[in-house]
N, C-alpha and C. Protein backbone atom coordinates (compact mmCIF):
# COMPACT_ATOMS: atom_id res chain seq x y z
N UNK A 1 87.98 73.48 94.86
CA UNK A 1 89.31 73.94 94.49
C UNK A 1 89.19 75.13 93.55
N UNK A 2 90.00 75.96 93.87
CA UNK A 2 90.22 77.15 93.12
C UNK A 2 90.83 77.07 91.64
N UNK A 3 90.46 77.70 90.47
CA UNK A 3 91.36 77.53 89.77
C UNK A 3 91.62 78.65 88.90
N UNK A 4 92.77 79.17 88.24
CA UNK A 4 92.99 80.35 87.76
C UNK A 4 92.68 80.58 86.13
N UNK A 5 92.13 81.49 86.12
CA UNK A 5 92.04 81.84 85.08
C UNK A 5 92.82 82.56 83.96
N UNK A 6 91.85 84.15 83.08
CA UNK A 6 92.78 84.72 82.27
C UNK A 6 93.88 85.48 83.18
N UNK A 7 95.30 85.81 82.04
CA UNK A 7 96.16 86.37 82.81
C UNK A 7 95.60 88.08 82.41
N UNK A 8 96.07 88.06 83.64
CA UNK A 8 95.57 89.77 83.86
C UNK A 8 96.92 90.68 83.37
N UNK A 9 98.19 90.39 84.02
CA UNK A 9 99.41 91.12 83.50
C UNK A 9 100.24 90.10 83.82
N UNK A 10 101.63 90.82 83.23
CA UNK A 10 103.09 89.74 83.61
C UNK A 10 103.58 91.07 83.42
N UNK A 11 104.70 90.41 84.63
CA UNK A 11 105.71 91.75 84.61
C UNK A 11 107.29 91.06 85.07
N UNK A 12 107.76 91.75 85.83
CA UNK A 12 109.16 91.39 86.58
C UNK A 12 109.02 90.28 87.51
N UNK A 13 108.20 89.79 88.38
CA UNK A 13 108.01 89.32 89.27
C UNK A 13 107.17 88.02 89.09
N UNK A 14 106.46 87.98 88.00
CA UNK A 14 105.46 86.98 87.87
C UNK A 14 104.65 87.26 87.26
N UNK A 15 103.31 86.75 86.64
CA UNK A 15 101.88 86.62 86.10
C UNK A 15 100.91 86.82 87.05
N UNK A 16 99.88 87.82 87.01
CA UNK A 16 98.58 87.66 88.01
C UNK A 16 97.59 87.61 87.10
N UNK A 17 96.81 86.40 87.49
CA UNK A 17 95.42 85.68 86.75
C UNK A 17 94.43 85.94 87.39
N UNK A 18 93.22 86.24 87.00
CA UNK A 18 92.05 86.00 87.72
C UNK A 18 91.65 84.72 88.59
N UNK A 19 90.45 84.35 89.11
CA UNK A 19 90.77 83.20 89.80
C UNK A 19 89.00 83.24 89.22
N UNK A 20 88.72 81.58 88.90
CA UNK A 20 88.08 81.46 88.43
C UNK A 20 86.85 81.13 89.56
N UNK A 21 85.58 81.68 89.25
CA UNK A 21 84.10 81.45 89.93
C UNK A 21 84.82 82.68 91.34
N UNK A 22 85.48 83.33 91.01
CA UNK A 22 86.08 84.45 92.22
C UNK A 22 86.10 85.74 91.67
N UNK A 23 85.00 86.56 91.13
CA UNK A 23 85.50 87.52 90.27
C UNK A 23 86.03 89.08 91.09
N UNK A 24 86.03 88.70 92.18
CA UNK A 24 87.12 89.58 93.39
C UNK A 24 88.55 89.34 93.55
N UNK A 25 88.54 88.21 93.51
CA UNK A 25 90.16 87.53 93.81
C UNK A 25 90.90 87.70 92.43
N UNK A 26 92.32 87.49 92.48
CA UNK A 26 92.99 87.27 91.80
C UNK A 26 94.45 86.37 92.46
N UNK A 27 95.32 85.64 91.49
CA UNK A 27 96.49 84.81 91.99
C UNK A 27 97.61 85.52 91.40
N UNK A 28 98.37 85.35 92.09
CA UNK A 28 100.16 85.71 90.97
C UNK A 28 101.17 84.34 91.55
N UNK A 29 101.52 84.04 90.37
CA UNK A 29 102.51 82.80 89.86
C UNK A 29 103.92 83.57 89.82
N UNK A 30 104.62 83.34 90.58
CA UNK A 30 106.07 84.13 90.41
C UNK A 30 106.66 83.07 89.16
N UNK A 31 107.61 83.72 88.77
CA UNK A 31 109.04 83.48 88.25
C UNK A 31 109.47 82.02 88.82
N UNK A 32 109.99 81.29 88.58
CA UNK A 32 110.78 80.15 89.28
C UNK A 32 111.73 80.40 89.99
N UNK A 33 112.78 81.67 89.27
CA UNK A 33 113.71 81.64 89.54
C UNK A 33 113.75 82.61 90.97
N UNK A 34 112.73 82.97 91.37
CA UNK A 34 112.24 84.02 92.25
C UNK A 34 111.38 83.30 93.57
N UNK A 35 111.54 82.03 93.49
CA UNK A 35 110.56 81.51 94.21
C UNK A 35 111.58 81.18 95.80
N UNK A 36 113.12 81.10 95.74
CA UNK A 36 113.73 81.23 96.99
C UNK A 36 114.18 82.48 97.75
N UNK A 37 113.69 83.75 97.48
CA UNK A 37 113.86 85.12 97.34
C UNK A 37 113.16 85.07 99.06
N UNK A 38 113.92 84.83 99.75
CA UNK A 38 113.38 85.29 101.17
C UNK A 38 112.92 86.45 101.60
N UNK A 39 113.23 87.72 100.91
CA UNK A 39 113.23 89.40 101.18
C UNK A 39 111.59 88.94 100.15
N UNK A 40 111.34 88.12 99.31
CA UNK A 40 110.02 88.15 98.81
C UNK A 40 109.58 87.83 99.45
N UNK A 41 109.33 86.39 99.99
CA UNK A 41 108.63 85.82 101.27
C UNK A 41 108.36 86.48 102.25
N UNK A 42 109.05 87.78 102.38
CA UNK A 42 108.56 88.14 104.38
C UNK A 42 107.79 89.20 103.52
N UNK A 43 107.82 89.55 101.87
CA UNK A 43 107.07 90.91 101.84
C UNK A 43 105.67 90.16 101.41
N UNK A 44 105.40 88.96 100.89
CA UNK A 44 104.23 88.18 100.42
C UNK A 44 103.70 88.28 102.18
N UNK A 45 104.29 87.70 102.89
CA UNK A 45 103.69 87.31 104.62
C UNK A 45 103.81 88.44 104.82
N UNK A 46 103.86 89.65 104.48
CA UNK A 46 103.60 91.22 105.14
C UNK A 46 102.02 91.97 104.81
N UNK A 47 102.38 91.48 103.30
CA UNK A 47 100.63 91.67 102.11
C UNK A 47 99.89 91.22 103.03
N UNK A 48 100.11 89.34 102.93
CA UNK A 48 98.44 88.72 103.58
C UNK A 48 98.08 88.98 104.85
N UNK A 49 99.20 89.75 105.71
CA UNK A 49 98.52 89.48 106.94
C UNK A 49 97.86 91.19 107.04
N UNK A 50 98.67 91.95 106.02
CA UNK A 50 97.73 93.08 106.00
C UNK A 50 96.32 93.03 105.50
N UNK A 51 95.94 92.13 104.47
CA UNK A 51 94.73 91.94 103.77
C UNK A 51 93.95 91.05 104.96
N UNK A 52 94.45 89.89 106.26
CA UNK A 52 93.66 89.35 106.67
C UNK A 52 93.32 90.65 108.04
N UNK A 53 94.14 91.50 108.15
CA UNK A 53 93.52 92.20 109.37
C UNK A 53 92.34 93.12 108.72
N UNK A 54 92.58 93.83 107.59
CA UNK A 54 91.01 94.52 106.91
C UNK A 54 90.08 93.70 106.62
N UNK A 55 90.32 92.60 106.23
CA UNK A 55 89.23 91.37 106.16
C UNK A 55 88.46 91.87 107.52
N UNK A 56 89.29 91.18 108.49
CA UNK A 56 88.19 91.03 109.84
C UNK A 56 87.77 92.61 110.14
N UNK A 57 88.41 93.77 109.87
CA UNK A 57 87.94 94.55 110.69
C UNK A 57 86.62 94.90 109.51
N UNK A 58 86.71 94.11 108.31
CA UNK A 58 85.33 95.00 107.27
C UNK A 58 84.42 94.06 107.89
N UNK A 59 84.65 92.75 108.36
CA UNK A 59 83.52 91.70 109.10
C UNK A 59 83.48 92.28 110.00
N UNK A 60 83.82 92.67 111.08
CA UNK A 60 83.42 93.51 112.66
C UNK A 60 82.28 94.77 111.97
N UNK A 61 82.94 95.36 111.54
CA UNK A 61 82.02 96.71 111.06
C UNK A 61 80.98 96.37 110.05
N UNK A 62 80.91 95.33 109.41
CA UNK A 62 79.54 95.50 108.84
C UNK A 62 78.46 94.59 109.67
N UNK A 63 79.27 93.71 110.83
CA UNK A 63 78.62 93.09 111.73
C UNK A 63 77.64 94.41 112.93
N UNK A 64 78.47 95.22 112.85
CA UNK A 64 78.15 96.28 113.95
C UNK A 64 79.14 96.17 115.52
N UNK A 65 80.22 95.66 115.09
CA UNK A 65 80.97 95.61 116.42
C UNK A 65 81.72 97.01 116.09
N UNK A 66 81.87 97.89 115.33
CA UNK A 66 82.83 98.98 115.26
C UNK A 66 81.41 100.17 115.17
């Protein structure tokens, strides 16, 4: 299990912490009051699926498929 560490900043939106034994990663903890914000939700599911398509294409290319 992952667990978070120091906070890195807070702003409008939430806190982003480091993530602990991950010194690449980091987490952000929204707001509460921000947590039914649907226009947030499709832009959070817009981020990860941008970060999971460079994921695979940096695994293809350092594999040698690119």
């Amino acid at each position: 299990m992952k667990q978070l560490g120091q906070e890195i900043k807070a702003g409008g939106e939430g806190t982003v912490l480091d993530v602990k034994y991950r010194p690449t990663a980091v987490g952000k903890v929204y707001h509460p009051e921000l947590s039914d914000d649907q226009q947030r939700q499709t832009k959070i599911a817009a981020q990860v699926s941008v970060l999971q398509q460079q994921s695979s294409i940096n695994t293809a290319t350092q594999n040698g498929y690119f």
